[in-house]
Protein backbone atom coordinates (compact mmCIF):
# COMPACT_ATOMS: atom_id res chain seq x y z
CA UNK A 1 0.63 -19.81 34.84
CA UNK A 2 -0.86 -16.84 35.90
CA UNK A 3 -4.46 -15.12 35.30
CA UNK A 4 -2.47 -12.25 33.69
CA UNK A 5 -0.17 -14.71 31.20
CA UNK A 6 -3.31 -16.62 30.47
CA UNK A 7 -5.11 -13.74 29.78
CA UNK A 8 -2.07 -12.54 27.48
CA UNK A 9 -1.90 -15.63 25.41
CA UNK A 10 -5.83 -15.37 25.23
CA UNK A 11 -5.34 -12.19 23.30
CA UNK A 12 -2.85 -13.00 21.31
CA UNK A 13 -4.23 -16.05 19.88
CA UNK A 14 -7.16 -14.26 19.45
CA UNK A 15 -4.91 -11.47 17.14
CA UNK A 16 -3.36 -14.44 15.35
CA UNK A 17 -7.10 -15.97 14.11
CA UNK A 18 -8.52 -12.16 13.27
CA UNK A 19 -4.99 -11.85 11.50
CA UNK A 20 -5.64 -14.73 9.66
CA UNK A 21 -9.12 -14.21 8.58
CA UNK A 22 -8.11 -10.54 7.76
CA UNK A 23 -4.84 -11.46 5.20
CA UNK A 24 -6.13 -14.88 4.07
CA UNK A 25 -9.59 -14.41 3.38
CA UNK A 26 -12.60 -16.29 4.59
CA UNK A 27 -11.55 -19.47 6.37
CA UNK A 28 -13.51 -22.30 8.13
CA UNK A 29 -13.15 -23.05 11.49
CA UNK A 30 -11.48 -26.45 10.65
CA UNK A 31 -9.30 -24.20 8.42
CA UNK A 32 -8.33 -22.19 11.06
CA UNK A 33 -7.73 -24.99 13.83
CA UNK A 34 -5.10 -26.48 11.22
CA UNK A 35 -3.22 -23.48 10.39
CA UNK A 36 -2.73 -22.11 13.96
CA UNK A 37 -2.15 -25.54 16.02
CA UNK A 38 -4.90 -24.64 18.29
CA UNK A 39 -7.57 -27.01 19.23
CA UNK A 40 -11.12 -27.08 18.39
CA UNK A 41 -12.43 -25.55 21.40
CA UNK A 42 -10.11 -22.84 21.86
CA UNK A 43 -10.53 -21.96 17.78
CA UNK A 44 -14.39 -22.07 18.82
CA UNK A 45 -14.26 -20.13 21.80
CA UNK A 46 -11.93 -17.72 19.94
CA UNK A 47 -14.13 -17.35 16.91
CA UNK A 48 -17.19 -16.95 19.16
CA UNK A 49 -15.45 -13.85 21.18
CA UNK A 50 -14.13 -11.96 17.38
CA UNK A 51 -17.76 -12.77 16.54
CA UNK A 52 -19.19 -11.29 19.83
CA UNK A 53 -16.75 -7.85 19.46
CA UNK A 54 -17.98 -7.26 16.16
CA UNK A 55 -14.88 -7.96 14.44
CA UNK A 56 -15.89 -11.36 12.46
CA UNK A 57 -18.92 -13.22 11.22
CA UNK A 58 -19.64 -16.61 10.48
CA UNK A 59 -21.48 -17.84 7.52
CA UNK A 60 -22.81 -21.09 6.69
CA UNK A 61 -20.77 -23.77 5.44
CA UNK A 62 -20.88 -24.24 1.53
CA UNK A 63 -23.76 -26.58 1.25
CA UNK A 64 -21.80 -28.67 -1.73
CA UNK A 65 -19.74 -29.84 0.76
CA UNK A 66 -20.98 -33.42 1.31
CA UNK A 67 -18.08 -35.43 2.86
CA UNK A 68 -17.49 -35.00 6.74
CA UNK A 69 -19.50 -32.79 9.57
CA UNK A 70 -19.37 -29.51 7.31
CA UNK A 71 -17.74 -26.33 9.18
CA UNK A 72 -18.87 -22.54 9.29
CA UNK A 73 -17.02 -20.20 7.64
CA UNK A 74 -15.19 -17.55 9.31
CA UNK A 75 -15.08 -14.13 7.50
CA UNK A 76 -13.64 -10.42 8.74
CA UNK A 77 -16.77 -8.22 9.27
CA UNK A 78 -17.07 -5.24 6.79
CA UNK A 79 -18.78 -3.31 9.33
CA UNK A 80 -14.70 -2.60 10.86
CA UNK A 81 -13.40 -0.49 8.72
CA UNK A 82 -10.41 2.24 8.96
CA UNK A 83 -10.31 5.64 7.29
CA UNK A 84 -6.95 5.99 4.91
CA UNK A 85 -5.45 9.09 3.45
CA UNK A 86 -3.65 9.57 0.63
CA UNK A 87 -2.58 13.55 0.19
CA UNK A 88 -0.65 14.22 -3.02
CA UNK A 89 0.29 17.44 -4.85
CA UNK A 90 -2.77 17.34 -7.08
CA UNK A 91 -5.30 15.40 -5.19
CA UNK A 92 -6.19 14.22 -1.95
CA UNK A 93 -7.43 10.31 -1.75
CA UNK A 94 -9.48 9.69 1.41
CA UNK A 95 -10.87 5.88 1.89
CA UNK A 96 -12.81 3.58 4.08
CA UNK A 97 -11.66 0.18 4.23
CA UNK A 98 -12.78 -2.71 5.34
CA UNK A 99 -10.83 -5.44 7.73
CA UNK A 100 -10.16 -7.91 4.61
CA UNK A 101 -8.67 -4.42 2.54
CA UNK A 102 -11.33 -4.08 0.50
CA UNK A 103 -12.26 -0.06 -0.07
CA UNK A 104 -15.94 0.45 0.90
CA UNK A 105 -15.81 3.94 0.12
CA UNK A 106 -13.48 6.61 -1.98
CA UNK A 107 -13.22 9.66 -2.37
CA UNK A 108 -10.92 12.17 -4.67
CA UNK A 109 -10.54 15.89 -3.74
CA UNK A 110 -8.69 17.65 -6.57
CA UNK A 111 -6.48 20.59 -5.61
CA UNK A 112 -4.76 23.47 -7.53
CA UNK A 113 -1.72 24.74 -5.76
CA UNK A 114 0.05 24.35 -2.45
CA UNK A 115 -1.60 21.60 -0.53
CA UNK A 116 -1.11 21.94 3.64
CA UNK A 117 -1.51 20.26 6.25
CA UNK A 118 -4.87 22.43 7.13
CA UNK A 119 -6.20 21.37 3.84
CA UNK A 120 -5.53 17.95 4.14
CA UNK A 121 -7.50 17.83 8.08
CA UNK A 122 -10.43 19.65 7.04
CA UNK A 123 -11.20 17.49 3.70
CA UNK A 124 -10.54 14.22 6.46
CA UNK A 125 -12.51 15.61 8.83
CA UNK A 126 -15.58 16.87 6.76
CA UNK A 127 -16.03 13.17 4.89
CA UNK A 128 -15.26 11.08 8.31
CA UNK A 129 -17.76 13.37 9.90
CA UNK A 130 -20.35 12.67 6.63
CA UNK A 131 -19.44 9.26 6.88
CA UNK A 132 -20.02 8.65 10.37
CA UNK A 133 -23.76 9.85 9.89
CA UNK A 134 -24.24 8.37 6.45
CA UNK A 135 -23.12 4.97 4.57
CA UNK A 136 -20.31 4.17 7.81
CA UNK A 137 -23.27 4.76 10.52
CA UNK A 138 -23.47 1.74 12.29
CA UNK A 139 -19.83 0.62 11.84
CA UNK A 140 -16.75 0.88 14.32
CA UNK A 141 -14.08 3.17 12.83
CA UNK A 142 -10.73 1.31 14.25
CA UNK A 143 -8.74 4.51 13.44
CA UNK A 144 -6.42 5.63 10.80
CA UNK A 145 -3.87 5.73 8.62
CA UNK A 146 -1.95 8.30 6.01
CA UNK A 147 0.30 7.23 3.08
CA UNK A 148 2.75 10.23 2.71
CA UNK A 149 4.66 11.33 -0.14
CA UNK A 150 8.05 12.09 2.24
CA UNK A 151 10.11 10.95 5.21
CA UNK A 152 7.99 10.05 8.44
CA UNK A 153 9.68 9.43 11.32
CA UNK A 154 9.24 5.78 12.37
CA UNK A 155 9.06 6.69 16.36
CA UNK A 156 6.41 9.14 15.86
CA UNK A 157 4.68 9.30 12.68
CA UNK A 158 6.40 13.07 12.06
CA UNK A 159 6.56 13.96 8.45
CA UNK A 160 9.99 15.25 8.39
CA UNK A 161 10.27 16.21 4.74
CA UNK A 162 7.42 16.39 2.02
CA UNK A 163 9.55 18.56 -0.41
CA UNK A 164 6.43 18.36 -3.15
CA UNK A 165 3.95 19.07 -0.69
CA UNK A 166 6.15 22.03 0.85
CA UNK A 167 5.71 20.14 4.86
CA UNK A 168 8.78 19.67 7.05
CA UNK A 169 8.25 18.84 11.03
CA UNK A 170 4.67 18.04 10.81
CA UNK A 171 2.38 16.09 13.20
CA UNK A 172 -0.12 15.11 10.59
CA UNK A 173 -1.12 12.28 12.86
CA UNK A 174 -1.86 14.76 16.00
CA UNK A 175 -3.96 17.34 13.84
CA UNK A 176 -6.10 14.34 12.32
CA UNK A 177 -6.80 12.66 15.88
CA UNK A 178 -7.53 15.99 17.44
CA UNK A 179 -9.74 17.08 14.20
CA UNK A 180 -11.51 13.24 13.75
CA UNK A 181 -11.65 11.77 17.79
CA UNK A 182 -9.53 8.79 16.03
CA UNK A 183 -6.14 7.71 16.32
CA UNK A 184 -3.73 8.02 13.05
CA UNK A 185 -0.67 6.09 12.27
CA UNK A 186 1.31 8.18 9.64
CA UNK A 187 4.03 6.57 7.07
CA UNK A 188 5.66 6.70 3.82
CA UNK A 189 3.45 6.12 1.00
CA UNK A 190 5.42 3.88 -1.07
CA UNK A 191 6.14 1.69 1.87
CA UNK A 192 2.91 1.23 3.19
CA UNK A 193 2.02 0.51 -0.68
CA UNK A 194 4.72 -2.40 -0.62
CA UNK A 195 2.77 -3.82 2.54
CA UNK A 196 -0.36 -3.55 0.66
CA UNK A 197 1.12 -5.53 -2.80
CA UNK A 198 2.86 -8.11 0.14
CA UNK A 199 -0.14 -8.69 1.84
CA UNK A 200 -3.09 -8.49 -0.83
CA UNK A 201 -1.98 -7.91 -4.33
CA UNK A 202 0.88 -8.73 -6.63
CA UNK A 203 3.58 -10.37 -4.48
CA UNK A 204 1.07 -12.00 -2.17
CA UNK A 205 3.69 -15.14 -2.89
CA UNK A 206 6.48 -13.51 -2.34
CA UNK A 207 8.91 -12.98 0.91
CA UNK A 208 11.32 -10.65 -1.11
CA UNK A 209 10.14 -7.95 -2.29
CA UNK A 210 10.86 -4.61 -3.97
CA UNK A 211 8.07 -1.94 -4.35
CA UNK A 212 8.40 1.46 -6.51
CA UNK A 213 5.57 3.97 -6.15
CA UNK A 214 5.21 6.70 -9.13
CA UNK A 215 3.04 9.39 -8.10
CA UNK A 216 2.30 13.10 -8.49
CA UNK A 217 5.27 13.78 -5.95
CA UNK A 218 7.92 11.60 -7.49
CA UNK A 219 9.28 7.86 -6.42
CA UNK A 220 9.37 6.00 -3.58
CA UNK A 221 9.93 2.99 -2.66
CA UNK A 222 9.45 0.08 0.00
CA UNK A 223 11.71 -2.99 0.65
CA UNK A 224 10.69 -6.65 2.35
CA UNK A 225 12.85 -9.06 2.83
CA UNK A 226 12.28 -12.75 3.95
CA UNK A 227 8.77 -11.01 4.85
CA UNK A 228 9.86 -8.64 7.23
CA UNK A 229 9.02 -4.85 6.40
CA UNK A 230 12.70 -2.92 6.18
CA UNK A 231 12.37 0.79 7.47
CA UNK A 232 15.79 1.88 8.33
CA UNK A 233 17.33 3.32 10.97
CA UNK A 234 14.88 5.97 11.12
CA UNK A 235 12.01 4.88 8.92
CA UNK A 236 13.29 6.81 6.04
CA UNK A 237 14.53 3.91 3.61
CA UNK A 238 13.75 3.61 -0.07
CA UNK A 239 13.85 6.59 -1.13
CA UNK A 240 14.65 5.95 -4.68
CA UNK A 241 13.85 8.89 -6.28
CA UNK A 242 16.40 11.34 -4.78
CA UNK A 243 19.26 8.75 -5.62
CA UNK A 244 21.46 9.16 -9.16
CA UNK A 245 19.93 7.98 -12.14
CA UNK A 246 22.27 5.76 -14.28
CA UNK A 247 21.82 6.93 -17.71
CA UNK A 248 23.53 4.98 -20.54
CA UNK A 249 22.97 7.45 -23.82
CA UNK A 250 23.35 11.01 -22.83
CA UNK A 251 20.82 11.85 -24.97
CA UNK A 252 18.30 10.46 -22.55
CA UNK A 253 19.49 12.95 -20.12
CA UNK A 254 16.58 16.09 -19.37
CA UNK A 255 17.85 17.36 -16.94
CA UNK A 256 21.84 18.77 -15.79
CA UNK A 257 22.16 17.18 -12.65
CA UNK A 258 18.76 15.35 -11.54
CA UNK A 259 17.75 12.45 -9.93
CA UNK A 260 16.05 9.38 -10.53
CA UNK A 261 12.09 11.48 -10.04
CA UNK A 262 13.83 14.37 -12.61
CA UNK A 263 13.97 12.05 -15.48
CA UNK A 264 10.87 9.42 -14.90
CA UNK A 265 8.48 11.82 -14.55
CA UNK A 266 4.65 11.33 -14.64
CA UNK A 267 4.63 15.45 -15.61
CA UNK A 268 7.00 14.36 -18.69
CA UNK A 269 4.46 11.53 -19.29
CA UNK A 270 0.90 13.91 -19.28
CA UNK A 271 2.97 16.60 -21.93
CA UNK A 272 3.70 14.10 -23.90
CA UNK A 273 0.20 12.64 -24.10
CA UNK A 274 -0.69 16.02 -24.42
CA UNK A 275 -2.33 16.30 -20.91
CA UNK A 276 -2.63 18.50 -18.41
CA UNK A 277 -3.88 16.42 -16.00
CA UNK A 278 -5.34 13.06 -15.35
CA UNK A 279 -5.75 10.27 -13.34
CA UNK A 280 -3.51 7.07 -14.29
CA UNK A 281 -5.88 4.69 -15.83
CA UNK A 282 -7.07 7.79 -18.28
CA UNK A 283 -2.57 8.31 -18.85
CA UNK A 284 -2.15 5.00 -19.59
CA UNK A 285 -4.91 5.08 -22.53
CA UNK A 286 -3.56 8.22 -24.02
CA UNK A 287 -0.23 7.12 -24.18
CA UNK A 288 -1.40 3.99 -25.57
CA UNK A 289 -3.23 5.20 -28.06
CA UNK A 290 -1.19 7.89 -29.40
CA UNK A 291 0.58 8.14 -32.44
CA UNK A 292 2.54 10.85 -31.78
CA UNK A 293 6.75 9.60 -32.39
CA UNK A 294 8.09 12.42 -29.63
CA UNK A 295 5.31 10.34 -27.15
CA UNK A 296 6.63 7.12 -27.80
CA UNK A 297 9.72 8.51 -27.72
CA UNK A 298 9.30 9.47 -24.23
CA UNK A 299 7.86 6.49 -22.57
CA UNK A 300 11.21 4.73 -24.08
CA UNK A 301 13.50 6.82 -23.11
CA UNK A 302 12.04 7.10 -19.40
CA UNK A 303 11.69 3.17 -19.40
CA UNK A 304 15.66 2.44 -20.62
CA UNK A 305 16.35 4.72 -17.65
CA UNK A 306 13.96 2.76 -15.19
CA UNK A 307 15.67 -0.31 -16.59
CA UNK A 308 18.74 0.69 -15.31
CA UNK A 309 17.56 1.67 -11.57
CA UNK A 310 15.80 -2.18 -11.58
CA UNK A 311 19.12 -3.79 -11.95
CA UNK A 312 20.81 -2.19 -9.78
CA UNK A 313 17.89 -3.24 -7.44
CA UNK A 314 18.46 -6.48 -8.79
CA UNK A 315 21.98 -6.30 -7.84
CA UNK A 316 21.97 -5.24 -4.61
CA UNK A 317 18.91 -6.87 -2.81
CA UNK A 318 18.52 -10.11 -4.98
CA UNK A 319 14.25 -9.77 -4.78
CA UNK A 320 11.83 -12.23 -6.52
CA UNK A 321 9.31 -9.39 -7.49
CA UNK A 322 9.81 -5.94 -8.31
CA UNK A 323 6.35 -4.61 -7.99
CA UNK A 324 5.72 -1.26 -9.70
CA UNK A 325 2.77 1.00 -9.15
CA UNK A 326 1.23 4.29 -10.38
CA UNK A 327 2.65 5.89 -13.74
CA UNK A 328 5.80 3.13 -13.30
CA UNK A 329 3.37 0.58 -14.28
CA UNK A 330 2.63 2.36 -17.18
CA UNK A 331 6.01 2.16 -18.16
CA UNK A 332 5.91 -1.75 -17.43
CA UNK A 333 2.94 -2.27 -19.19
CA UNK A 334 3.67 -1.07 -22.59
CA UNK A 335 5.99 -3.42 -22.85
CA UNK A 336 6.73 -6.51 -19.95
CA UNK A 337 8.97 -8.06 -21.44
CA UNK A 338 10.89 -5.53 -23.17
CA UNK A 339 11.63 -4.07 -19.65
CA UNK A 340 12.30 -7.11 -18.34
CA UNK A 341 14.57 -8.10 -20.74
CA UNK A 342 16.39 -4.35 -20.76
CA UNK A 343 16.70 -5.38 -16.55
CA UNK A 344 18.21 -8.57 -17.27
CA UNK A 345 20.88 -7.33 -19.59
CA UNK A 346 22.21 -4.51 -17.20
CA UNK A 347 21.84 -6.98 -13.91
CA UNK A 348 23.82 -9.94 -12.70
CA UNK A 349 22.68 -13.33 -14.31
CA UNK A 350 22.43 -15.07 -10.95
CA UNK A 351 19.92 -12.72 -8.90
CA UNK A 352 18.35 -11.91 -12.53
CA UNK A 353 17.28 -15.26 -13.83
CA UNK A 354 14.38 -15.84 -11.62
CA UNK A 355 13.18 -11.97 -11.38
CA UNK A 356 9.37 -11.04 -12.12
CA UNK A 357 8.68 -7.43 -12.92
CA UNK A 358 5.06 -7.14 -11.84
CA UNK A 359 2.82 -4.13 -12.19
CA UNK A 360 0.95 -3.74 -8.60
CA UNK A 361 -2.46 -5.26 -8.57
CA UNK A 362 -4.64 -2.83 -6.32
CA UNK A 363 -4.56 -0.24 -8.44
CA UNK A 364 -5.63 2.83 -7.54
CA UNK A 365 -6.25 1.73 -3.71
CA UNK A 366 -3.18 0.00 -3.19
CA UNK A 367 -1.87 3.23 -0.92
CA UNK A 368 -5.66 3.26 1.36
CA UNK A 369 -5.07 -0.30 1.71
CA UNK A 370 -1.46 0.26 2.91
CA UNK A 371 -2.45 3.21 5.15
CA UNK A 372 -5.71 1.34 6.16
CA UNK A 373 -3.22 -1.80 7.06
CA UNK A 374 -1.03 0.73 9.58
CA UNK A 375 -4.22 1.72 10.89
CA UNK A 376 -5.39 -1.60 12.02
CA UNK A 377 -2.34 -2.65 13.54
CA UNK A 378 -3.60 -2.01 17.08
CA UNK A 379 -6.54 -4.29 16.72
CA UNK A 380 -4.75 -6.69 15.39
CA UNK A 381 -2.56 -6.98 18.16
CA UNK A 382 -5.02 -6.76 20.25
CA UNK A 383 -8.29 -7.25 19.31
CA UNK A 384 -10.06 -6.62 23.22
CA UNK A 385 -8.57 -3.41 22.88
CA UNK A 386 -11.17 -0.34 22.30
């Protein structure tokens, strides 16, 4: 073999352990030597060079351990960390996060009105720049990554269409890098948000997977299947907001010829909470607690026709999990199993029977994570690389 191919496998085994450590958690080294087939003293060496680039630590060994030579514990360092971005029409999310996706630090910039491009790089650059000289000095910014509410080119990270953010033929990526010194990786929002959920949060055991994102801008989604990330042709799959919504009653109907983001609508959801604005956690609690009939009206009417979208997700891409984030969770969470059950009846028994309906489990962060996760693909592919 040659010094170049043993230099290659080198650094890819080296990807696979920070990999590891990064979407599994803390690991020990014996841990670690099972899971990848690799020997002790190439897991050792290994360890020792993540450890010696900054990019893992070890701790000691739990000291209850009493059975056996005990073995350190291998942990992604918190001091790697990649800036996400999260612009929406009514705020822009900025994040550090850690290798692990945890969120070290958040920050929400409210905005009134158009929001461009120029807005969006100068709030980035101002907090990376604070960052950098406050609570991140020290650490090693690995890049990164924005969650966008549109279609991004796969090729090139080129928003080609934000209609609620007004962008079209944008490189969002380019301005940041040139603004910031660091490289961004650019995507759709909901899809990095169902890479988040797959990798850290709600369908952690799950290899099929449906995501829907409710935001300011509307509904997106992301699709995995037998674990693999499924863009498209271009990148531009899942957007389920712009399709037809099937609507049973036309009663339910708001709107004369809408789709899917027309008729469940988080703007529908703050009027009838009596809201002008507010974040989701404070939404969910208003709607929750009101009284009001015409409010609960609403959140049943937009869950029947969320009901129907599901099965025909159901359907057509027999998942395990439907994962749901933002305001759709909302919907999910007022009542689980009434949804579920309203999915079941309009779906296929077969692909139906075993179907969760899961509200995603990071929350607020589960877009940073995602755009954090695009971000750190580089290193993790190579982690030598600088």
């Amino acid at each position: 073999m040659s010094a170049t191919s043993v230099e290659g496998v080198r650094r890819a085994n080296l990807g696979e352990v920070l990999r590891l450590v990064h979407h599994e958690g803390p690991r020990s080294r014996a841990v670690i030597t099972s899971e990848t087939g690799l020997n002790r003293s190439t897991v050792a060496d290994l360890v020792a060079t993540l450890g010696a680039q900054g990019l893992v630590v070890e701790r000691d060994p739990d000291p209850t351990r009493r059975v056996g030579r005990p073995s350190p514990i291998v942990a992604p360092s918190d001091d790697v960390v990649a800036i996400a971005v999260n612009p929406e029409v009514d705020a822009i999310d900025v994040g550090a996060v850690t290798l692990g996706g945890r969120v070290r630090l958040r920050a929400r910039e409210p905005v009134r009105g158009a929001v461009s491009v120029a807005d969006v790089v100068a709030v980035v650059a101002r907090l990376v720049d604070e960052w950098r000289s406050g609570p991140l000095n020290g650490c090693r910014l690995a890049g990164g990554g924005v969650a966008v509410p549109g279609l991004v080119r796969a090729s090139d990270g080129i928003v080609r269409l934000a209609p609620h953010l007004g962008w079209r033929d944008e490189d969002l990526g380019g301005r940041l890098a040139h603004a910031t010194g660091l490289s961004f990786a650019v995507g759709n929002d909901a899809s990095l948000g169902a890479r988040a959920e797959r990798l850290f949060g709600a369908a952690r055991d799950h290899a099929d997977v449906v995501y829907l994102n409710g935001g300011a801008s509307g509904i997106g989604g992301g699709l995995i299947l037998h674990g693999v990330a499924i863009g498209g042709a271009g990148g531009y799959a899942g957007e389920w907001g712009q399709n037809r919504p099937s609507i049973l009653a036309e009663a339910d109907r708001r709107t004369h010829d809408g789709v899917l983001e027309d008729e469940v609508n988080r703007a529908r959801l703050l009027a009838a909470a009596g809201l002008e604005t507010a974040d989701d956690t404070t939404l969910a609690r208003a709607l929750a607690a009101s009284a009001d009939p015409a409010a609960q009206a609403e959140v049943a009417r937009q869950r029947r026709i969320l009901a129907a979208t599901l099965a025909n997700a159901a359907n057509v891409l027999n998942p395990s999990v439907i994962v749901l984030g933002g305001f759709l969770a909302i919907l999910r969470d007022g009542d689980p199993e009434g949804l579920a059950e309203a999915v079941r009846s309009q779906a296929l028994a077969a692909p139906a029977e075993d179907l969760e309906i899961r509200a995603a489990a990071l929350g607020e962060n589960r877009l940073l994570i995602g755009a954090a996760e695009a971000a750190f693909g580089p290193l993790l592919a190579d982690p030598l690389s600088r």
